[in-house]
PDB file of N, CA and C in Angstrom:
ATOM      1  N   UNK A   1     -29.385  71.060   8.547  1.00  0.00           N
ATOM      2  CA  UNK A   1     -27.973  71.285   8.468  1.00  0.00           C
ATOM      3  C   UNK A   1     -27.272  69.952   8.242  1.00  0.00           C
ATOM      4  N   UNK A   2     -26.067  69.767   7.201  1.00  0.00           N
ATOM      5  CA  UNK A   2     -25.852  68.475   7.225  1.00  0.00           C
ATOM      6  C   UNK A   2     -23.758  69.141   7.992  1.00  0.00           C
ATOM      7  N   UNK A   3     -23.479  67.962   8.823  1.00  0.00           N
ATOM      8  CA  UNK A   3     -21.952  67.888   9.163  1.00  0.00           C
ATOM      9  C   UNK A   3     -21.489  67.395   8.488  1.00  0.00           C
ATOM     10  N   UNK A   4     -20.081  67.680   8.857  1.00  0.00           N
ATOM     11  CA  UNK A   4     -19.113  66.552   8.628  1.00  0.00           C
ATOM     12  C   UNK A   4     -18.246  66.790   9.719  1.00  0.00           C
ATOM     13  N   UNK A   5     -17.362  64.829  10.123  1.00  0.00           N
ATOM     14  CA  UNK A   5     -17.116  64.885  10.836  1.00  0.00           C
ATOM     15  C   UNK A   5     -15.373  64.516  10.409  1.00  0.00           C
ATOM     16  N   UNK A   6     -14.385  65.511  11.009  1.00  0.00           N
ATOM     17  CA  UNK A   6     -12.541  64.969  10.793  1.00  0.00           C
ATOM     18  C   UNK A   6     -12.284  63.732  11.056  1.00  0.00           C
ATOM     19  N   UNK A   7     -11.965  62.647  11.064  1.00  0.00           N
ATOM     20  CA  UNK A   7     -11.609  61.620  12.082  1.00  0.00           C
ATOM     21  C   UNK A   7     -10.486  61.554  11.996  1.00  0.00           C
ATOM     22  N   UNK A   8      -9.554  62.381  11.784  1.00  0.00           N
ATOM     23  CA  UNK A   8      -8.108  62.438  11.326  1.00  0.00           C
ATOM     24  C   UNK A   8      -7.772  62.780  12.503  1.00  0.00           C
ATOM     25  N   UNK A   9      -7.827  62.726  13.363  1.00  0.00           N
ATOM     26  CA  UNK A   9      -7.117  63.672  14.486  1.00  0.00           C
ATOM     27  C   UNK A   9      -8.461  63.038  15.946  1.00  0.00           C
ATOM     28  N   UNK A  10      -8.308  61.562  16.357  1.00  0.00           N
ATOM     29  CA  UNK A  10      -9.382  61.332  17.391  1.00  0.00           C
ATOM     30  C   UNK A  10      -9.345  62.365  18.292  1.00  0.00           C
ATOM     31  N   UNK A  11      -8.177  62.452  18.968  1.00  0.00           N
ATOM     32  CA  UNK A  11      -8.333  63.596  20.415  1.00  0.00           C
ATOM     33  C   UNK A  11      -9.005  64.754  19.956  1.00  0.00           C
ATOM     34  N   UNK A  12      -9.031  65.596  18.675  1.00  0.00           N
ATOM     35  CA  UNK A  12      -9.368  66.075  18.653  1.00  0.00           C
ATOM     36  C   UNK A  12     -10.535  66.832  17.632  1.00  0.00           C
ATOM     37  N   UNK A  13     -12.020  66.021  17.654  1.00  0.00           N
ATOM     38  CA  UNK A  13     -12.139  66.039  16.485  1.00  0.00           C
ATOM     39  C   UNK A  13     -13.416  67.242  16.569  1.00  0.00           C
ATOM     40  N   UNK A  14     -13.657  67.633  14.974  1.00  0.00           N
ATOM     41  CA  UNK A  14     -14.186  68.670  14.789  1.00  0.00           C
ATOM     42  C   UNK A  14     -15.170  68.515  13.659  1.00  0.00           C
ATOM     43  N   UNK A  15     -16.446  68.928  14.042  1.00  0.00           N
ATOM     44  CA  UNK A  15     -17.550  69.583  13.444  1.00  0.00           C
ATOM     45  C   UNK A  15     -17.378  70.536  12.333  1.00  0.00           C
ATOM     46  N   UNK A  16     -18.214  70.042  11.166  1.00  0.00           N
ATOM     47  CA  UNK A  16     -17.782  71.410  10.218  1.00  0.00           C
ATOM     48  C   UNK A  16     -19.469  71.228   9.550  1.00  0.00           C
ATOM     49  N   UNK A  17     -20.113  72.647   9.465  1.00  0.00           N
ATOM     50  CA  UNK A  17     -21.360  71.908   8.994  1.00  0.00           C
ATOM     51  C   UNK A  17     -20.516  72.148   7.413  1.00  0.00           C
ATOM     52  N   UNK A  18     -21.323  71.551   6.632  1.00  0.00           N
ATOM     53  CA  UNK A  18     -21.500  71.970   5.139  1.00  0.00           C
ATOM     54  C   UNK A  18     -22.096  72.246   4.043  1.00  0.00           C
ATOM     55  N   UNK A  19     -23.406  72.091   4.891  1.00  0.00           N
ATOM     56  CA  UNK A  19     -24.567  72.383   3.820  1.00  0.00           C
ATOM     57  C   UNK A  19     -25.715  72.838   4.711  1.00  0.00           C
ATOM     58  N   UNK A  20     -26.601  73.494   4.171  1.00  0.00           N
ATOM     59  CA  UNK A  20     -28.580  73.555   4.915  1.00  0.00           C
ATOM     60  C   UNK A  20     -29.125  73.019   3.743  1.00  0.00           C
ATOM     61  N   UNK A  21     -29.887  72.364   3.726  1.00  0.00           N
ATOM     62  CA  UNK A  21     -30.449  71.467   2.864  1.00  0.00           C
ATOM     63  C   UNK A  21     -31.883  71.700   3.203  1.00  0.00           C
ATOM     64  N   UNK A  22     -32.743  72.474   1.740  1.00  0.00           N
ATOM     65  CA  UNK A  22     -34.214  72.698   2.264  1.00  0.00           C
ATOM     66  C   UNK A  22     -34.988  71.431   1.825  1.00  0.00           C
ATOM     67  N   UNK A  23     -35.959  71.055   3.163  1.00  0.00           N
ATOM     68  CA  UNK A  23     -36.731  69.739   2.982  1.00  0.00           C
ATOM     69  C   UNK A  23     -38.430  70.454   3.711  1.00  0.00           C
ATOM     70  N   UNK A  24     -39.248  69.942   3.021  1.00  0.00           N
ATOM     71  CA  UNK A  24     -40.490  70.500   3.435  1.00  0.00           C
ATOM     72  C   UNK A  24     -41.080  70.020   4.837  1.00  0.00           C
ATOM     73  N   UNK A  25     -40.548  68.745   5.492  1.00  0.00           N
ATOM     74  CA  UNK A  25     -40.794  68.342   6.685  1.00  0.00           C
ATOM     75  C   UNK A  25     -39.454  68.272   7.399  1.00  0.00           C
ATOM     76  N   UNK A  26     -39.284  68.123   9.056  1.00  0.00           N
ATOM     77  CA  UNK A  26     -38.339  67.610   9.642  1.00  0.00           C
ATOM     78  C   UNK A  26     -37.568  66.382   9.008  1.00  0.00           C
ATOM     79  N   UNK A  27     -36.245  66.333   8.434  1.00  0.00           N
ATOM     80  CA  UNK A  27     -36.325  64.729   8.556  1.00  0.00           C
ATOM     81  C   UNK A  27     -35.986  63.879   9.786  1.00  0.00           C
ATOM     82  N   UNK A  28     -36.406  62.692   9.143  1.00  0.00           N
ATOM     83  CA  UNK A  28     -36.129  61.392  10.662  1.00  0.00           C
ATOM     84  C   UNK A  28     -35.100  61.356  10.878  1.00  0.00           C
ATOM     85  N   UNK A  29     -35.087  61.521  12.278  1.00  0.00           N
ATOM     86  CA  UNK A  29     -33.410  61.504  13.053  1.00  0.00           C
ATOM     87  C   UNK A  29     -32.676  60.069  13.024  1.00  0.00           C
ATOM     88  N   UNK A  30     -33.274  58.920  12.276  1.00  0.00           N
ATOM     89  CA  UNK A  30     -32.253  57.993  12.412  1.00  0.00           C
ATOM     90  C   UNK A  30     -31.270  58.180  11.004  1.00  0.00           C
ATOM     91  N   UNK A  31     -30.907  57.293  10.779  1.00  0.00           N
ATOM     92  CA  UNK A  31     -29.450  57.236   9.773  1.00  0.00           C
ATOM     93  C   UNK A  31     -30.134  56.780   8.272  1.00  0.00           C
ATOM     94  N   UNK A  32     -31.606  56.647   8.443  1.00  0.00           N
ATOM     95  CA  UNK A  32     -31.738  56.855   6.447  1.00  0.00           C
ATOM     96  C   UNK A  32     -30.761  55.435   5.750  1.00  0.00           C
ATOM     97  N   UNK A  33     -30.471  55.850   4.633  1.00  0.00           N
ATOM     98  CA  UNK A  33     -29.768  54.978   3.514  1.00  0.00           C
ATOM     99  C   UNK A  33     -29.030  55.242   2.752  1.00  0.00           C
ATOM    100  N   UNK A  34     -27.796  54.782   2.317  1.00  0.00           N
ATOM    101  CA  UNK A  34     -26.892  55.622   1.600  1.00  0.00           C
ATOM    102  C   UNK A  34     -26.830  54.656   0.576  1.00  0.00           C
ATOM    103  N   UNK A  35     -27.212  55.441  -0.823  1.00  0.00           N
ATOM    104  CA  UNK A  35     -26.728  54.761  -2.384  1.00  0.00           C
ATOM    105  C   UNK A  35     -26.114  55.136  -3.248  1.00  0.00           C
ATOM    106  N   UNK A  36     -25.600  54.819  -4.197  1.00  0.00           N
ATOM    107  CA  UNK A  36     -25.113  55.270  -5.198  1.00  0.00           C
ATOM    108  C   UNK A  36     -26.618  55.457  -6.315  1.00  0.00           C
ATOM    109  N   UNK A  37     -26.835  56.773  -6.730  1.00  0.00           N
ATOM    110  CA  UNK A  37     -27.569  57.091  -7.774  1.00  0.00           C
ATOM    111  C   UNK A  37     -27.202  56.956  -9.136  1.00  0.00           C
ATOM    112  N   UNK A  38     -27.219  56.677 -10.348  1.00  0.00           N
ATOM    113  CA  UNK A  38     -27.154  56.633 -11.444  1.00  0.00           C
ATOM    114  C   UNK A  38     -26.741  58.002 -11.998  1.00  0.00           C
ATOM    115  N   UNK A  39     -27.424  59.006 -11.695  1.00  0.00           N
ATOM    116  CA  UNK A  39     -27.712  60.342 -12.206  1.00  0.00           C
ATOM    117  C   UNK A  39     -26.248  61.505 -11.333  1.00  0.00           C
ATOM    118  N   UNK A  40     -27.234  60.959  -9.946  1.00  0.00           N
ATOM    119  CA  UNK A  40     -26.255  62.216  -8.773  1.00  0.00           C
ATOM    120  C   UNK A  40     -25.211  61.584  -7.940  1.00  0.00           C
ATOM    121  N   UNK A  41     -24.928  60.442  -8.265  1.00  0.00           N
ATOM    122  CA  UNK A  41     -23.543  59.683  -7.933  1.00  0.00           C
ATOM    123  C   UNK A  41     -23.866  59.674  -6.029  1.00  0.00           C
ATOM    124  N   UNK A  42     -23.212  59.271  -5.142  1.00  0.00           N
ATOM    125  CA  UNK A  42     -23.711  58.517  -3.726  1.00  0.00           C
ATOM    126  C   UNK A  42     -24.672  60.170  -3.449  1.00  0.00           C
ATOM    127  N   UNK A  43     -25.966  59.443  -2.626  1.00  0.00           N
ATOM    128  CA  UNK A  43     -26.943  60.123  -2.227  1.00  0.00           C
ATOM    129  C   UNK A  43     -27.165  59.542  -0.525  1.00  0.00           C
ATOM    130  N   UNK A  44     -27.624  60.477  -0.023  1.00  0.00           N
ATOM    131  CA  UNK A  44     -28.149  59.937   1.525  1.00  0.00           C
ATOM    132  C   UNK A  44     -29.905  59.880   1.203  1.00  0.00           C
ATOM    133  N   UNK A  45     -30.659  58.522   1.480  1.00  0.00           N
ATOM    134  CA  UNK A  45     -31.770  58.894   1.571  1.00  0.00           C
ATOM    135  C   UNK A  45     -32.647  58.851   2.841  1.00  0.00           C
ATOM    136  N   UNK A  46     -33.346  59.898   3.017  1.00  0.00           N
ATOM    137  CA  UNK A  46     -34.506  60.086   4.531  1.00  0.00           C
ATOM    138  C   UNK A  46     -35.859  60.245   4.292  1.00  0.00           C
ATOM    139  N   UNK A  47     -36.492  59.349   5.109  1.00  0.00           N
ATOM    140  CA  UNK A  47     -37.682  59.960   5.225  1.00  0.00           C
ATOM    141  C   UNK A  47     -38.261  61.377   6.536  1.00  0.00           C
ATOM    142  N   UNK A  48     -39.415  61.460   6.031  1.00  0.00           N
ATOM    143  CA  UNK A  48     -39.762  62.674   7.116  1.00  0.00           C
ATOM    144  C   UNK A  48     -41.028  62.313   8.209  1.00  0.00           C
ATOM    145  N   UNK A  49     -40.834  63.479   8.734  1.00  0.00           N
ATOM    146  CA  UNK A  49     -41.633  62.975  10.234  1.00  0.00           C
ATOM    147  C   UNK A  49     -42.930  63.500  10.262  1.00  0.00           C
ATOM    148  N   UNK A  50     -44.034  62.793   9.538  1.00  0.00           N
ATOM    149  CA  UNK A  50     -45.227  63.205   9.439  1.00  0.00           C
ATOM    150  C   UNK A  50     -45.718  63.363   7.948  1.00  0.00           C
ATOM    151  N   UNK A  51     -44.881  63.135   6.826  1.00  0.00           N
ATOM    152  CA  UNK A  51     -45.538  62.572   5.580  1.00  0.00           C
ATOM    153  C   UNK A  51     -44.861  61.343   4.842  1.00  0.00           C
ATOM    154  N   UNK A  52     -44.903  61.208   3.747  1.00  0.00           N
ATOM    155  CA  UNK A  52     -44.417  60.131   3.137  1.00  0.00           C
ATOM    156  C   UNK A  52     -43.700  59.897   1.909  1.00  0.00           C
ATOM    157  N   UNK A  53     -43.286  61.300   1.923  1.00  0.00           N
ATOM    158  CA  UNK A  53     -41.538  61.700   0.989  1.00  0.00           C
ATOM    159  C   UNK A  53     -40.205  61.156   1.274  1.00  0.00           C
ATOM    160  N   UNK A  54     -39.884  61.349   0.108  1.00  0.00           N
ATOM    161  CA  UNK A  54     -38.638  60.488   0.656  1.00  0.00           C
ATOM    162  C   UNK A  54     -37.633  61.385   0.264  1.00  0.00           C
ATOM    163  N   UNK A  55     -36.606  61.731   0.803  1.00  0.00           N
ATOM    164  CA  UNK A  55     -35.861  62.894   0.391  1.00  0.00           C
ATOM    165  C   UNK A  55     -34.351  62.247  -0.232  1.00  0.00           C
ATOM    166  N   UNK A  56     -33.876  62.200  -1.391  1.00  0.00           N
ATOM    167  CA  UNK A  56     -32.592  61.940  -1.464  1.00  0.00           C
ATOM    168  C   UNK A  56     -31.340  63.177  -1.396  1.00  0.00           C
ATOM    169  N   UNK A  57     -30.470  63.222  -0.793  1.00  0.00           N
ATOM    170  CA  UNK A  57     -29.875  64.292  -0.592  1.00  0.00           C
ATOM    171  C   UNK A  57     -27.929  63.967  -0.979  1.00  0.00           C
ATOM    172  N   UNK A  58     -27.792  65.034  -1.897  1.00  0.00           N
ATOM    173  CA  UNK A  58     -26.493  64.250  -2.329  1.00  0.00           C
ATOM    174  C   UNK A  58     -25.357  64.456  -1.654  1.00  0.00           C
ATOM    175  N   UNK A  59     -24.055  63.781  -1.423  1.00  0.00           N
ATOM    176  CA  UNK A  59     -23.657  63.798  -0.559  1.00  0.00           C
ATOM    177  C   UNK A  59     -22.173  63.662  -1.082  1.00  0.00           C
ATOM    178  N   UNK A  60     -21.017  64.573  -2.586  1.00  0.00           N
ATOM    179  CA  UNK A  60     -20.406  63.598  -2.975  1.00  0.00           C
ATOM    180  C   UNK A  60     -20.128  64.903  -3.770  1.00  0.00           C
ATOM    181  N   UNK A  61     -19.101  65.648  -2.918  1.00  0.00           N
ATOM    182  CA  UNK A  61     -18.387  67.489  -3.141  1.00  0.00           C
ATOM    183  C   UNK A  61     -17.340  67.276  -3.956  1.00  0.00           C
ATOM    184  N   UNK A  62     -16.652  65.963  -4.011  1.00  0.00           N
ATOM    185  CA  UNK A  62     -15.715  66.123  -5.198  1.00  0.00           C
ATOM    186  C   UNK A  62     -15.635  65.517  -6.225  1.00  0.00           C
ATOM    187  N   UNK A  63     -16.631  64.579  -6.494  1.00  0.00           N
ATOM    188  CA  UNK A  63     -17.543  64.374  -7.995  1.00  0.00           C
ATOM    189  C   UNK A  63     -18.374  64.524  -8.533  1.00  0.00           C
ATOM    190  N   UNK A  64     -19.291  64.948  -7.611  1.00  0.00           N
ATOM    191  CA  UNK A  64     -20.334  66.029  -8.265  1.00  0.00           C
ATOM    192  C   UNK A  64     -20.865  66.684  -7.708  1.00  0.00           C
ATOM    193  N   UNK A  65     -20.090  68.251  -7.429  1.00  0.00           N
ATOM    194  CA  UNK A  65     -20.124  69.313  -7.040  1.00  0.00           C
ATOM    195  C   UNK A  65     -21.922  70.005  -7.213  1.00  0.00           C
ATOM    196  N   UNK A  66     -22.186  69.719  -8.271  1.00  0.00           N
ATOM    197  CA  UNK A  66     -23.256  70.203  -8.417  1.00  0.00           C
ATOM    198  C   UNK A  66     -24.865  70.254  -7.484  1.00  0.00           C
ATOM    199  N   UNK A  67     -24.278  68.731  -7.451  1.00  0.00           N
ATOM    200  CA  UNK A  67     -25.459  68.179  -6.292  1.00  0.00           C
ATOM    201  C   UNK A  67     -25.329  67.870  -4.996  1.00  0.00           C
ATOM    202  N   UNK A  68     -23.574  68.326  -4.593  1.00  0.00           N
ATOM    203  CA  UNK A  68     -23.381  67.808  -2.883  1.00  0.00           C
ATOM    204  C   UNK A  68     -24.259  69.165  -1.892  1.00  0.00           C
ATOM    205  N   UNK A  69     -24.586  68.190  -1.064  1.00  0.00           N
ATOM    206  CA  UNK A  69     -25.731  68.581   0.059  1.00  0.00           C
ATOM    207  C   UNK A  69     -27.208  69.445  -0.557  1.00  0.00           C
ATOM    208  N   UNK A  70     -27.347  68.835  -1.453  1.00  0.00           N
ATOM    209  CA  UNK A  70     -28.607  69.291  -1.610  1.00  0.00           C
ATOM    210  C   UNK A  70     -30.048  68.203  -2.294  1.00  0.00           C
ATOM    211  N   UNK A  71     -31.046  68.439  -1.681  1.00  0.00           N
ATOM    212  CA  UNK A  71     -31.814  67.876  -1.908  1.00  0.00           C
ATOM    213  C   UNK A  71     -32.273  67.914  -3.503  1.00  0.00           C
ATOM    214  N   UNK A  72     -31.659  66.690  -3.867  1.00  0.00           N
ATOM    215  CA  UNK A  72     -31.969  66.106  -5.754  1.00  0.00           C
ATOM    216  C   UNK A  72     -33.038  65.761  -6.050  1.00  0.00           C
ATOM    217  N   UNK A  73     -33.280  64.948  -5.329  1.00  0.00           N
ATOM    218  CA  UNK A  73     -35.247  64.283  -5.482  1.00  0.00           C
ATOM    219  C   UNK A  73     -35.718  63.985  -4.397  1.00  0.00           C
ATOM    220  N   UNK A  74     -37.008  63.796  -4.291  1.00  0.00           N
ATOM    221  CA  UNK A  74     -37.970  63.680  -3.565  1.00  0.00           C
ATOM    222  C   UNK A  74     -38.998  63.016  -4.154  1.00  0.00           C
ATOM    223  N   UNK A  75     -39.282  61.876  -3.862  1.00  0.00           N
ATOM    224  CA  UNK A  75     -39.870  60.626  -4.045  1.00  0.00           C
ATOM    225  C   UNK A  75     -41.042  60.424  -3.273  1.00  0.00           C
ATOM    226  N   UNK A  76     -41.766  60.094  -3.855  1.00  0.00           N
ATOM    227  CA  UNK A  76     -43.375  60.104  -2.773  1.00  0.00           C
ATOM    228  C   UNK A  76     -43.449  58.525  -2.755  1.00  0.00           C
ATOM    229  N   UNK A  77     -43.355  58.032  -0.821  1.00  0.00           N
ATOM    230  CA  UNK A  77     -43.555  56.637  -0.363  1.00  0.00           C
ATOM    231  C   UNK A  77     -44.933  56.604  -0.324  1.00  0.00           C
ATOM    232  N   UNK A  78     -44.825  54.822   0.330  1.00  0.00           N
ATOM    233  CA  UNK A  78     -46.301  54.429   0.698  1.00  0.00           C
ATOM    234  C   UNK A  78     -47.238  54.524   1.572  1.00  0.00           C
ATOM    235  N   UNK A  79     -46.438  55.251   2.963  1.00  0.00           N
ATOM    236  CA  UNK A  79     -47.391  55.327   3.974  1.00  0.00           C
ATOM    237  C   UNK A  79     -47.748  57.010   4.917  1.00  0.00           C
ATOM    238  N   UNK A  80     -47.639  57.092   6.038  1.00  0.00           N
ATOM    239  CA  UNK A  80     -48.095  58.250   6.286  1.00  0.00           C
ATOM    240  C   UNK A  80     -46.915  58.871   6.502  1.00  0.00           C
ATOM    241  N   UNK A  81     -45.943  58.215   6.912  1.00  0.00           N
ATOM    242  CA  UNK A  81     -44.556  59.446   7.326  1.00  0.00           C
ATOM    243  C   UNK A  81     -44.037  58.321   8.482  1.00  0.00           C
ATOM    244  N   UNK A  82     -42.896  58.690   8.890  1.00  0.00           N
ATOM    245  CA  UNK A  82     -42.019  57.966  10.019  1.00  0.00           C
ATOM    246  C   UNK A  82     -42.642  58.520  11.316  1.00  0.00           C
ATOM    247  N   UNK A  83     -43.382  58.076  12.040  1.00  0.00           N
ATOM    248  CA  UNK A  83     -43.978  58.385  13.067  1.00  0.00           C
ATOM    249  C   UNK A  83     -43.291  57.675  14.397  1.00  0.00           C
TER     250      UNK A  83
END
């Protein structure tokens, strides 16, 4: 599930999910990497917990609709997974 979070309003702020995003492993619960892609314009990237994919997931609903919250590519790393 990916959120988002208001910060418009501290006292009172609110959760909205906005996407389920299918990935073949858990991903890693830390914070990943955020880039700008060439192709799918800013992406979040994660690895997973127990192989060595790399998931880029796009992140970017009002310029390119096409690809926000969903997994664009998947990139095969070098080692066994984020353990």
């Amino acid at each position: 599930m990916v959120y988002s979070v208001d910060y418009r309003d501290l006292e009172n702020l609110r959760l909205k999910m906005v996407g389920l995003v299918d990935v073949d492993k858990i991903p890693h619960p830390g914070r990943g990497a955020n880039f700008t892609h060439p192709k799918y314009g800013p992406v979040w990237a994660t690895s997973a917990l127990g192989n060595e994919k790399i998931t880029l997931i796009g992140t970017d609903p009002e310029n390119h609709p096409q690809y926000a919250w969903k997994a664009v590519e998947v990139l095969k790393g070098q080692g066994g997974g984020s353990l």
